[in-house]
Protein backbone atom coordinates (compact mmCIF):
# COMPACT_ATOMS: atom_id res chain seq x y z
CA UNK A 1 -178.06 -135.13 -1.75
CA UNK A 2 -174.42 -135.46 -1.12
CA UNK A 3 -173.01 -138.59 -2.92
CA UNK A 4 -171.34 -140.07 -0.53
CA UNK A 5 -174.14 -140.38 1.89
CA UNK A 6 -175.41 -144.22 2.94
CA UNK A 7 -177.44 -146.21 1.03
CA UNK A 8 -179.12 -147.08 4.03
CA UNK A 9 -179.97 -143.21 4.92
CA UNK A 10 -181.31 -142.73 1.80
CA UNK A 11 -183.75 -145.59 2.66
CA UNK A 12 -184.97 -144.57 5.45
CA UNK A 13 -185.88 -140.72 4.22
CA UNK A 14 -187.77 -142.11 1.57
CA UNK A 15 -189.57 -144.25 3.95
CA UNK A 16 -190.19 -141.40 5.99
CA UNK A 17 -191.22 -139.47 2.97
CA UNK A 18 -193.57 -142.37 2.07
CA UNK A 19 -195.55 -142.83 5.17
CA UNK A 20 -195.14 -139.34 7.03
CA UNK A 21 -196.24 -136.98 3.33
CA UNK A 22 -199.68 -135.48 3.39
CA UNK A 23 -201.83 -135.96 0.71
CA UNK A 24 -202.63 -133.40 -2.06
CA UNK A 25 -205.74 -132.06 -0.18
CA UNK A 26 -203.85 -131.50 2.93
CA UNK A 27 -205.75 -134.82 4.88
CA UNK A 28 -202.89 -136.65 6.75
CA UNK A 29 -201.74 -139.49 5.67
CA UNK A 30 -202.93 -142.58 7.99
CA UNK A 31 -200.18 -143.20 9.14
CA UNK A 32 -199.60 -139.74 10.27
CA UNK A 33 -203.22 -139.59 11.75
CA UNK A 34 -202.65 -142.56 13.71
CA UNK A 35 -199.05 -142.19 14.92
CA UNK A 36 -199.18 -138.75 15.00
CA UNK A 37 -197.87 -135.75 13.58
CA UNK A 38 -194.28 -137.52 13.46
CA UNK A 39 -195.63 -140.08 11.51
CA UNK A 40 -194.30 -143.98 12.77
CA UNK A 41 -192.22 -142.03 15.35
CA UNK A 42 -192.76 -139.86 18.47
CA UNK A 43 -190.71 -136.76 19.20
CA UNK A 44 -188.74 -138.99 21.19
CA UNK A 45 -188.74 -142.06 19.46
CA UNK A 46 -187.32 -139.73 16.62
CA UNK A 47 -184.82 -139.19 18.77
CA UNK A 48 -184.02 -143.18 19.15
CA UNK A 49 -180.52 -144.52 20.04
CA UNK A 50 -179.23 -140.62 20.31
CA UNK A 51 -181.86 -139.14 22.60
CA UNK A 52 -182.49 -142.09 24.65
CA UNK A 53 -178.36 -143.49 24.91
CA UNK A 54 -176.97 -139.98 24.93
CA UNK A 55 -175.49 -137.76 21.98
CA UNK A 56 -174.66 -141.27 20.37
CA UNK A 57 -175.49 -143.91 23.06
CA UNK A 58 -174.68 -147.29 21.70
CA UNK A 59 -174.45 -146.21 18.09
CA UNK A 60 -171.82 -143.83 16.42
CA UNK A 61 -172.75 -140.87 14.54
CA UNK A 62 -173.38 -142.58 11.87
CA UNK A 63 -175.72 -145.14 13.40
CA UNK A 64 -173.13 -148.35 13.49
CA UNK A 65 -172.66 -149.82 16.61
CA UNK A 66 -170.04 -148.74 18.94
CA UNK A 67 -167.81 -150.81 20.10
CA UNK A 68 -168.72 -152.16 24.33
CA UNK A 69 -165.64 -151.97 27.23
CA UNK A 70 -165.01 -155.43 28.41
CA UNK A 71 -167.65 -155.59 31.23
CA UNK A 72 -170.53 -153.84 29.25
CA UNK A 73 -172.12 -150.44 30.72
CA UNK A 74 -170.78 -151.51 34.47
CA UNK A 75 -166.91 -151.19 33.93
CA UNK A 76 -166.49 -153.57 37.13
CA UNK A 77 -165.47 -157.08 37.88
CA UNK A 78 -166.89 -158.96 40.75
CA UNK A 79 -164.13 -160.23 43.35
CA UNK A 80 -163.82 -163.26 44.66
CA UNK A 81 -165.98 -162.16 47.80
CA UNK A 82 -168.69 -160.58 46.14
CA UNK A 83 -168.98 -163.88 43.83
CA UNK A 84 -169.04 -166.14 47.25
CA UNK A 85 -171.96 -163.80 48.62
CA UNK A 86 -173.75 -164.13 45.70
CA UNK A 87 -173.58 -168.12 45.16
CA UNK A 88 -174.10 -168.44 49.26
CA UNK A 89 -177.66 -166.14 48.89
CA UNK A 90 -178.63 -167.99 45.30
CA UNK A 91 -180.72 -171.13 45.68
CA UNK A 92 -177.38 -173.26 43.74
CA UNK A 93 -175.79 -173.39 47.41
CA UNK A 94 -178.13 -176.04 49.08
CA UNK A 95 -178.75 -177.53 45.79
CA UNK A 96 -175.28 -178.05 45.67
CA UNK A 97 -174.91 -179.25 49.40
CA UNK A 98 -177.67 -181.54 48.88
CA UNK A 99 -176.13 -183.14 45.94
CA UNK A 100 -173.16 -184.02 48.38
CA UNK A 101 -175.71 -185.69 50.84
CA UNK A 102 -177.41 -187.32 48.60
CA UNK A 103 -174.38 -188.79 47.34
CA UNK A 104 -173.07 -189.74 50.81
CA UNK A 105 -176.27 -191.12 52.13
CA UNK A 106 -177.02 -193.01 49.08
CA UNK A 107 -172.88 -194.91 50.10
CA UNK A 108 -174.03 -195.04 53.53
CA UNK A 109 -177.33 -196.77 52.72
CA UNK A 110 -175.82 -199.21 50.76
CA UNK A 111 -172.60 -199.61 52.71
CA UNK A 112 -174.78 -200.38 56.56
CA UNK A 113 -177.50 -202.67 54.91
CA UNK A 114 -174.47 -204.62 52.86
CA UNK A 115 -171.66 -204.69 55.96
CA UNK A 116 -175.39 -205.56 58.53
CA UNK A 117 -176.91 -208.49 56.08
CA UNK A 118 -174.35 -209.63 52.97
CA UNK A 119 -172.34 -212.20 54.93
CA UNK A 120 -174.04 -212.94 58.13
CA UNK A 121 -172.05 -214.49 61.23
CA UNK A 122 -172.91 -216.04 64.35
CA UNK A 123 -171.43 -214.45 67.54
CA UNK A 124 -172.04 -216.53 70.69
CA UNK A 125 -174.96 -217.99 69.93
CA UNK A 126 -176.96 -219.07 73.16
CA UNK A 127 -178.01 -222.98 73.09
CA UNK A 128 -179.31 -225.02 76.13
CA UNK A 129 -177.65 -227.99 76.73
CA UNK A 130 -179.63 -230.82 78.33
CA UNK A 131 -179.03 -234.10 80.51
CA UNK A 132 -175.47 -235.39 81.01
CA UNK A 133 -174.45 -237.77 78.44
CA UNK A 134 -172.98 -241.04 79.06
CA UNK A 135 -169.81 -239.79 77.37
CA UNK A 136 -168.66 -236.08 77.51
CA UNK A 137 -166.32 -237.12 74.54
CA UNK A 138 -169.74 -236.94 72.29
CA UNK A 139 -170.97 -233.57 73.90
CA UNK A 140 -167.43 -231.79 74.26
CA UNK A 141 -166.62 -232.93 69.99
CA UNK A 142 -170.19 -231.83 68.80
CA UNK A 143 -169.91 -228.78 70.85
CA UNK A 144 -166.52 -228.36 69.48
CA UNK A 145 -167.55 -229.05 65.29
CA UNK A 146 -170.58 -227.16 65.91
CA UNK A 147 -168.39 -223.71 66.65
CA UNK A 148 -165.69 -224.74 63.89
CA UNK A 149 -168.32 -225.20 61.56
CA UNK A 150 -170.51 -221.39 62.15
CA UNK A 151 -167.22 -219.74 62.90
CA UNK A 152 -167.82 -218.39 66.16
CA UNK A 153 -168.73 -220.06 69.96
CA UNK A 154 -171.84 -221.58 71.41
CA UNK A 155 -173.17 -220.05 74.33
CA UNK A 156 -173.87 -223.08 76.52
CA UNK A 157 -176.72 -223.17 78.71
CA UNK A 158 -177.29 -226.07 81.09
CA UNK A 159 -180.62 -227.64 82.12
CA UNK A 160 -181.91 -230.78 83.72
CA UNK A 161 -184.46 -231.39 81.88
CA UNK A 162 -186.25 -231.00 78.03
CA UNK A 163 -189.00 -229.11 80.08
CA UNK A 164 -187.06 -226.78 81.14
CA UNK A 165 -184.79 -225.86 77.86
CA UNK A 166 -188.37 -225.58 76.12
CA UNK A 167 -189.27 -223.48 78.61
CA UNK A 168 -185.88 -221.12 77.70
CA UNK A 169 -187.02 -220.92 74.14
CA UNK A 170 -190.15 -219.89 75.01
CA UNK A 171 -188.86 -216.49 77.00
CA UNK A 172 -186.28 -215.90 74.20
CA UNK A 173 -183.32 -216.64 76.17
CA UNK A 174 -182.23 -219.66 73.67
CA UNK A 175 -182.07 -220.28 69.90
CA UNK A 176 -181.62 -224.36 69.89
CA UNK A 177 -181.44 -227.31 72.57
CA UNK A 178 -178.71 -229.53 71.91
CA UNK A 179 -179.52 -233.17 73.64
CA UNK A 180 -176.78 -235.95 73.77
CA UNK A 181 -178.01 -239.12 73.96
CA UNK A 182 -176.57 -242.55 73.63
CA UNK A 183 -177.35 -244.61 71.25
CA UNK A 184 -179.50 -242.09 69.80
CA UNK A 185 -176.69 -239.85 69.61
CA UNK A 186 -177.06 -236.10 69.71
CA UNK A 187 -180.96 -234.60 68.84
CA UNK A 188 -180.35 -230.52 68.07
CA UNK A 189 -184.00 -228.62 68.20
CA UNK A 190 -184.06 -225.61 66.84
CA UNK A 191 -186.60 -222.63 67.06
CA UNK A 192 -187.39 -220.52 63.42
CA UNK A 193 -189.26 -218.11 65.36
CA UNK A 194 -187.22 -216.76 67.66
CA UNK A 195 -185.10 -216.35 64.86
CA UNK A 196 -185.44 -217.75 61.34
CA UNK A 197 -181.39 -217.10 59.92
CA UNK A 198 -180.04 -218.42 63.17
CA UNK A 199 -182.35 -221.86 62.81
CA UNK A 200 -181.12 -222.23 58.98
CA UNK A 201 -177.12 -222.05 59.90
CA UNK A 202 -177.92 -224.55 63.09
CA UNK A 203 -179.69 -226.78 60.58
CA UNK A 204 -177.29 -226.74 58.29
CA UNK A 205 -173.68 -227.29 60.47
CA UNK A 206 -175.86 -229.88 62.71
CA UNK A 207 -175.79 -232.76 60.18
CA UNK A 208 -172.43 -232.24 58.66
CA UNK A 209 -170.62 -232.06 62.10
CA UNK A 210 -172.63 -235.48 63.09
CA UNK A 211 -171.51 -236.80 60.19
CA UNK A 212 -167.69 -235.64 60.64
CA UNK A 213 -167.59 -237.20 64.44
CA UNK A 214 -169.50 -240.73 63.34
CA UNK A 215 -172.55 -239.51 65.87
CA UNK A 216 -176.27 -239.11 63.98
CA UNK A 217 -178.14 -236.17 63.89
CA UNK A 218 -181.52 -235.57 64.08
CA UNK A 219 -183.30 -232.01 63.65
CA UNK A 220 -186.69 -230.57 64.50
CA UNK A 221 -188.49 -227.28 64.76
CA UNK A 222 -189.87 -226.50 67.94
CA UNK A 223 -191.18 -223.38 66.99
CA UNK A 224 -192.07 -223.04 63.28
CA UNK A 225 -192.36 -219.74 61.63
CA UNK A 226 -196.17 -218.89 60.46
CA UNK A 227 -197.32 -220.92 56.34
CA UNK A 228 -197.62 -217.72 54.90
CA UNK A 229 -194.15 -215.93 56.17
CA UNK A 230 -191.25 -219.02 55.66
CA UNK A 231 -188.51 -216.83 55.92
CA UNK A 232 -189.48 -214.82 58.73
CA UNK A 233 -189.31 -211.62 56.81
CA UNK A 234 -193.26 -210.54 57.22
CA UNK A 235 -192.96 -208.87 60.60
CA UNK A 236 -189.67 -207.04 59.51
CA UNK A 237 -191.61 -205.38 56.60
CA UNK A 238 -194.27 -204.37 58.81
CA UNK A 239 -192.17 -203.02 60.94
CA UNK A 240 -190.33 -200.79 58.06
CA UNK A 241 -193.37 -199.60 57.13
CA UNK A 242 -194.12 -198.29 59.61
CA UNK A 243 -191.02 -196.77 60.55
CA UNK A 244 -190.86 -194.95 57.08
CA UNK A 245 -194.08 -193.81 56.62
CA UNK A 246 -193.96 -192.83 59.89
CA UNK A 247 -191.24 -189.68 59.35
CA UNK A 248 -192.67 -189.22 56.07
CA UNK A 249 -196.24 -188.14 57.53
CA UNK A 250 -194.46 -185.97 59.19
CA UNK A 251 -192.75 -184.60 56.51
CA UNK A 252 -196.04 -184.09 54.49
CA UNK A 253 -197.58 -182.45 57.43
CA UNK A 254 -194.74 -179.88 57.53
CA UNK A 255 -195.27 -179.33 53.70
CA UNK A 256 -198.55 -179.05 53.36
CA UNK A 257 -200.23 -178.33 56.50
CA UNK A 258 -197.57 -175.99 57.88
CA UNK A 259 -199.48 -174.07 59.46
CA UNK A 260 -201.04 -176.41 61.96
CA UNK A 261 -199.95 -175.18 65.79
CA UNK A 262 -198.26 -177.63 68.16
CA UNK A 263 -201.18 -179.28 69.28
CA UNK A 264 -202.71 -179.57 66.05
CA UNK A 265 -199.44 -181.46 64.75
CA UNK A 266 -199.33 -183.80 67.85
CA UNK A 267 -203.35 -184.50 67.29
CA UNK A 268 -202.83 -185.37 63.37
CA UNK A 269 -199.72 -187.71 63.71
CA UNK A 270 -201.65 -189.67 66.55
CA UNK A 271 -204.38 -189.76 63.93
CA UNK A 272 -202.13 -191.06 60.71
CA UNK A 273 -200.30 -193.29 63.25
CA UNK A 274 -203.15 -195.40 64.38
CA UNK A 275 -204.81 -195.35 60.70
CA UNK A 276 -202.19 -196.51 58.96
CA UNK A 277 -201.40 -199.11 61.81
CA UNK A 278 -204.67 -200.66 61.15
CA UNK A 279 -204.61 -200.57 57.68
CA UNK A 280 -201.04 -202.52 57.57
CA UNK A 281 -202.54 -205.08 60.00
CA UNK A 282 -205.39 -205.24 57.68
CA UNK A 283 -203.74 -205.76 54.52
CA UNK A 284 -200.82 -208.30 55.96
CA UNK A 285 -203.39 -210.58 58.19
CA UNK A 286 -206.74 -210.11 56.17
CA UNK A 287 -205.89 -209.24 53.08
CA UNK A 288 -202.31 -211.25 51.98
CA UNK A 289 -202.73 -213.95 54.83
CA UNK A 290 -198.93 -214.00 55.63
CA UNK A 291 -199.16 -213.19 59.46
CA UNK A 292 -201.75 -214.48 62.27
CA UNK A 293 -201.37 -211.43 63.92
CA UNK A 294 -202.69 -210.53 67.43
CA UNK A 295 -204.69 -207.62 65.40
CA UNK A 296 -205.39 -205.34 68.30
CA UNK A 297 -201.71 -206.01 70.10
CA UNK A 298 -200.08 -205.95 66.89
CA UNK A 299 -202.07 -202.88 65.67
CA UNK A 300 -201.05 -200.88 68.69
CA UNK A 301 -197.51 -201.59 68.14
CA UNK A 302 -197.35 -200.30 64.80
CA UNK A 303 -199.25 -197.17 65.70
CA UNK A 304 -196.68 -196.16 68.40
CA UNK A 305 -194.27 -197.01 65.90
CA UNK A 306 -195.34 -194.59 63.16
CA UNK A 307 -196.05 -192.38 66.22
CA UNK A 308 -192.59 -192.61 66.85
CA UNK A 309 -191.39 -192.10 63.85
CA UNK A 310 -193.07 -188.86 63.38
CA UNK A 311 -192.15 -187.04 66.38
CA UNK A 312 -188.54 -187.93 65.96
CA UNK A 313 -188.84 -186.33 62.38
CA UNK A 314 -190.87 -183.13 64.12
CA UNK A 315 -188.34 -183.28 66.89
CA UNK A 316 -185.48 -182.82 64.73
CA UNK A 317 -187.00 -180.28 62.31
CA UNK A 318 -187.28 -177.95 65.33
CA UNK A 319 -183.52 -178.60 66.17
CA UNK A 320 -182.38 -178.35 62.47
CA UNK A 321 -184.99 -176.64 60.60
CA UNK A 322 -184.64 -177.40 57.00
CA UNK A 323 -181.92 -180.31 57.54
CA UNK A 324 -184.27 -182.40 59.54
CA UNK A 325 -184.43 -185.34 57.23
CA UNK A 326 -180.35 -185.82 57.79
CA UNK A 327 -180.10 -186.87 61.76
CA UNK A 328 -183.88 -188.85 61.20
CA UNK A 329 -182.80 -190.52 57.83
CA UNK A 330 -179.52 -191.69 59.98
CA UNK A 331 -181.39 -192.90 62.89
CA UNK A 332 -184.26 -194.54 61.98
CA UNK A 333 -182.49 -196.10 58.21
CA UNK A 334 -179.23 -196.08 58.09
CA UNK A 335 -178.26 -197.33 61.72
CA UNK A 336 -181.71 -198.64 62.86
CA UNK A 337 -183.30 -200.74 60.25
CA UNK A 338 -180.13 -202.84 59.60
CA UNK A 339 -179.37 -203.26 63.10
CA UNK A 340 -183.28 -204.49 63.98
CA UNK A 341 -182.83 -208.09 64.05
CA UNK A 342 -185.84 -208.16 61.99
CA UNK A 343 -183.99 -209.62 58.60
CA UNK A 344 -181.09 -210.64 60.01
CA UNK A 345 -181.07 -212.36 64.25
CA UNK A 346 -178.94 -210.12 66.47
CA UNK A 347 -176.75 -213.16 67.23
CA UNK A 348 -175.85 -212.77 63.79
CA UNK A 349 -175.18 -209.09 63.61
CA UNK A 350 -171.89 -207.25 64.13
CA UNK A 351 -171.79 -206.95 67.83
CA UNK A 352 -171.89 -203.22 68.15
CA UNK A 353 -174.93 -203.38 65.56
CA UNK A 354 -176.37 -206.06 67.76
CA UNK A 355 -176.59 -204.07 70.95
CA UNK A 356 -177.30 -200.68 69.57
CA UNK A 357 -180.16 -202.17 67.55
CA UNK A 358 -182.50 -202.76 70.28
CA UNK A 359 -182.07 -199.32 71.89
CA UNK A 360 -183.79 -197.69 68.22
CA UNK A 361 -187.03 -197.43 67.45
CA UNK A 362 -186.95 -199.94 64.51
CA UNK A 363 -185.66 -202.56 66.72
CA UNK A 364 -188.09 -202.10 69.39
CA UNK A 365 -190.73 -202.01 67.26
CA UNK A 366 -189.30 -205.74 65.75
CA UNK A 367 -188.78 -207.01 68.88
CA UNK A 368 -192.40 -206.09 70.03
CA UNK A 369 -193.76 -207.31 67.09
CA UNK A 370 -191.99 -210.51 67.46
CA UNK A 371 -193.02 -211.79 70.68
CA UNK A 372 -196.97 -210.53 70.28
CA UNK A 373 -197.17 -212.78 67.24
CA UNK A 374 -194.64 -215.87 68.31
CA UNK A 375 -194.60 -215.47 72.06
CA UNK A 376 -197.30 -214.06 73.89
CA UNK A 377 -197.30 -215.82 76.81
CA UNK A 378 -193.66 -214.18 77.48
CA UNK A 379 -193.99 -210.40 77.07
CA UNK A 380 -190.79 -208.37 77.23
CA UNK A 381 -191.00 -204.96 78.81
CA UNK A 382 -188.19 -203.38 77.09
CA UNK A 383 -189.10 -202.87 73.72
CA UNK A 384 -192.28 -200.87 75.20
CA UNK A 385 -190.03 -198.86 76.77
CA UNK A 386 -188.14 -197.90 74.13
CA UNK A 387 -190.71 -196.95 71.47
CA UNK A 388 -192.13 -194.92 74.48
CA UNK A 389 -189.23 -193.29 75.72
CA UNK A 390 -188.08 -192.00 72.14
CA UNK A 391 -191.79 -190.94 71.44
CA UNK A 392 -192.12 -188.51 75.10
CA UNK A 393 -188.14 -187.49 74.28
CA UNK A 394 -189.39 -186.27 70.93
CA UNK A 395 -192.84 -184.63 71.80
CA UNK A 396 -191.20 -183.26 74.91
CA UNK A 397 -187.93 -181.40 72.71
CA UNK A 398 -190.49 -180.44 69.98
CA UNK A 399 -193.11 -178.49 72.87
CA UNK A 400 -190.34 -176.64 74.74
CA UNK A 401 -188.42 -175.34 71.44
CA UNK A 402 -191.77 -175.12 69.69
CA UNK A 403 -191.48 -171.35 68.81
CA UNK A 404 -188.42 -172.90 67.14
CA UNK A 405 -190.34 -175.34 64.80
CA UNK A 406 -190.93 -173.32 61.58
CA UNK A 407 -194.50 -174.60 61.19
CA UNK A 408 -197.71 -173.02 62.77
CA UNK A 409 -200.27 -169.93 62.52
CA UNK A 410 -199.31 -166.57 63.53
CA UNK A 411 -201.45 -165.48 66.88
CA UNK A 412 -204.39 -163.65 66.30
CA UNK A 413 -204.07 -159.70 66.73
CA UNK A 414 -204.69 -158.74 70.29
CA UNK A 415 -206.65 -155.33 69.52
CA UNK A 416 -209.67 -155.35 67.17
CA UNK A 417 -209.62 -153.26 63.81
CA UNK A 418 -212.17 -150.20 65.25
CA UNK A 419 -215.59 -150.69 63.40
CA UNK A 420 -216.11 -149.36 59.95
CA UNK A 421 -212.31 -148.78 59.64
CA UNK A 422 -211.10 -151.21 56.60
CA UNK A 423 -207.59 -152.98 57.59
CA UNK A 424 -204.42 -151.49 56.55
CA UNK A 425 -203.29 -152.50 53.35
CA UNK A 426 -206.90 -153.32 52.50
């Protein structure tokens, strides 16, 4: 053996030696039975990093490693196209768009619910004003403190008589009556349920403004908001509820029963709509005891609500596919919960917020709600109207583009598979 051969090579031909020798009688050794006649290594396994990686492949003739280009076996360096084609068809590109929508809508969320409901403002409030007084001085000064003190103008409505002003409150047309009265002095009635925030700001400038002009106050409810709701919030939640699970159902049928057809979808969102109308009727007025609710009126309302709610999700995942929950998130949360009137009265609501609100399905549904359970006597037509004209809109969009909607079976095949004959691919 040459001396200046490896260590290492030595090594391995004694190893080689070791397990690959046959033993005195001839027998094989075992690992030469087993492995065969090249002992550990096949023909080409012998062959290793040359035969396999070419006269040296990776390795130099003497088995070190050879030294790799700068871009490994390729040689090539992606440009800047092939490196946008490849992000735009890996799954990081709507993971990364999402991030930015999440990020915007989480701004927006915060930023329509905080500008709606932070710092709430009255903006021409309507209040009947009853009788003449003896001195229009009184009227004309507590008219006058009343709008310095909420920062904005009364809406004065005249009547003849308490009767009739009562009568006003009762179809939702005024918040308060404001009754000037000598030498009583000026008696301010206010109504919590036709809406709670406005009756708390009247309740509060009333006294202080009497007290400013030397003329008493006195303040009563007319229309008191239910034990078990004091703030008036009860039929706002409700109403929420019903909105949001309504688009999520939908949601949840598009992920796991996607392949329901058209029909089938419509059948299954009347179904989760009126079940979970009853059971938030159930739980509010049974169970919790907050609302007296008209059950069946009230539980109608809430079903067309969630109905609602899920058709303008389906509608919008036929238009938009994927990005569905963007437009529905916007419309039914981020412009039409805020804008409701449920938390905060639409007197006290920006006044684009306050007009727009009524015209979305969460407003409707609040201002349904509101009158079944405060003012039944005096049903209003429009919020009806609403709910069902954004509930045919939606069905209607989602059964002409259906083909569109990426839900739904495939149709069956028109010609039968001749008898006996398995299927292709069977």
């Amino acid at each position: 053996m040459d001396a200046e051969e490896p260590e290492w090579s030595e090594r391995r031909r004694e190893e080689s030696e070791e397990n690959g020798a046959p033993e005195a009688d001839g027998t094989p050794t075992r690992a030469q039975g087993q492995l065969g006649p090249h002992g550990q290594h096949a023909p080409h396994e012998q062959l290793g990093l040359q035969g396999q990686l070419g006269p040296h492949g990776q390795y130099g003739p003497e088995g070190r490693p050879r030294p790799q280009g700068p871009h490994g076996r390729h040689g090539h360096k992606p440009s800047a196209g092939e490196r946008w084609r490849a992000f735009k068809d890996s799954p990081f590109l709507p993971a990364s768009v999402l991030v930015l929508i999440l990020a915007a809508a989480a701004g927006l969320f915060a930023g329509s619910y905080t500008y709606a409901m932070a710092n709430p403002t009255p903006h021409h409030v309507p209040v009947a004003l009853v009788g003449k007084p003896n001195s229009a001085h009184d009227r004309s000064a507590f008219v006058q403190g009343m709008e310095k003190g909420l920062g904005s103008s009364l809406e004065l409505r005249h009547f003849r008589t308490q009767a009739e002003a009562e009568q006003a409150i009762e179809a939702q047309q005024v918040f308060a009556i404001v009754r000037v009265e000598r030498p009583k002095g000026v008696e301010l009635d206010v109504s919590s349920a036709s809406g709670a925030s406005v009756a708390q700001l009247l309740e509060k400038a009333g006294p202080k403004v009497g007290k400013a002009i030397g003329v008493p106050v006195q303040v009563r409810d007319l229309k008191p908001l239910n034990k078990g709701d004091p703030r008036g919030l009860a039929i706002f939640y409700i109403s929420l509820a019903a909105v949001i699970i309504g688009f999520v159902g939908a949601i949840q049928l598009s992920v796991h029963a996607r392949a329901l057809n058209p029909p089938e979808r419509i059948a299954f969102t009347v179904a989760y709509a009126l079940l979970g109308g009853f059971v938030i009727s159930a739980v509010v007025d049974w169970g919790l005891g907050a609302l007296r609710l008209p059950f069946v009126h009230s539980w109608m309302i809430l079903a067309l609500t969630m109905f609602t709610g899920g058709m303008v999700f389906t509608m919008f995942n036929t238009l938009f596919g994927r990005w569905a929950m963007v437009p529905t998130w916007g419309v039914m949360v981020l412009l039409g919960n805020p804008s409701s009137g449920g938390a905060v009265s639409w007197p006290l609501l920006p006044s684009v917020l306050g007009e727009i609100g009524r015209w979305l399905p969460p407003g409707a549904s609040v201002n349904a709600q509101h009158t079944a359970v405060y003012f039944p006597e005096h049903q209003l037509l429009q919020p009806y109207l609403v709910l069902a004209a954004w509930a045919l809109v939606s069905s209607t969009v989602f059964w002409i583009w259906r083909h569109r909607h990426p839900g739904g079976r495939p149709k069956a095949a028109t010609h039968a598979t001749p008898h006996g004959t398995a299927p292709s691919g069977a």
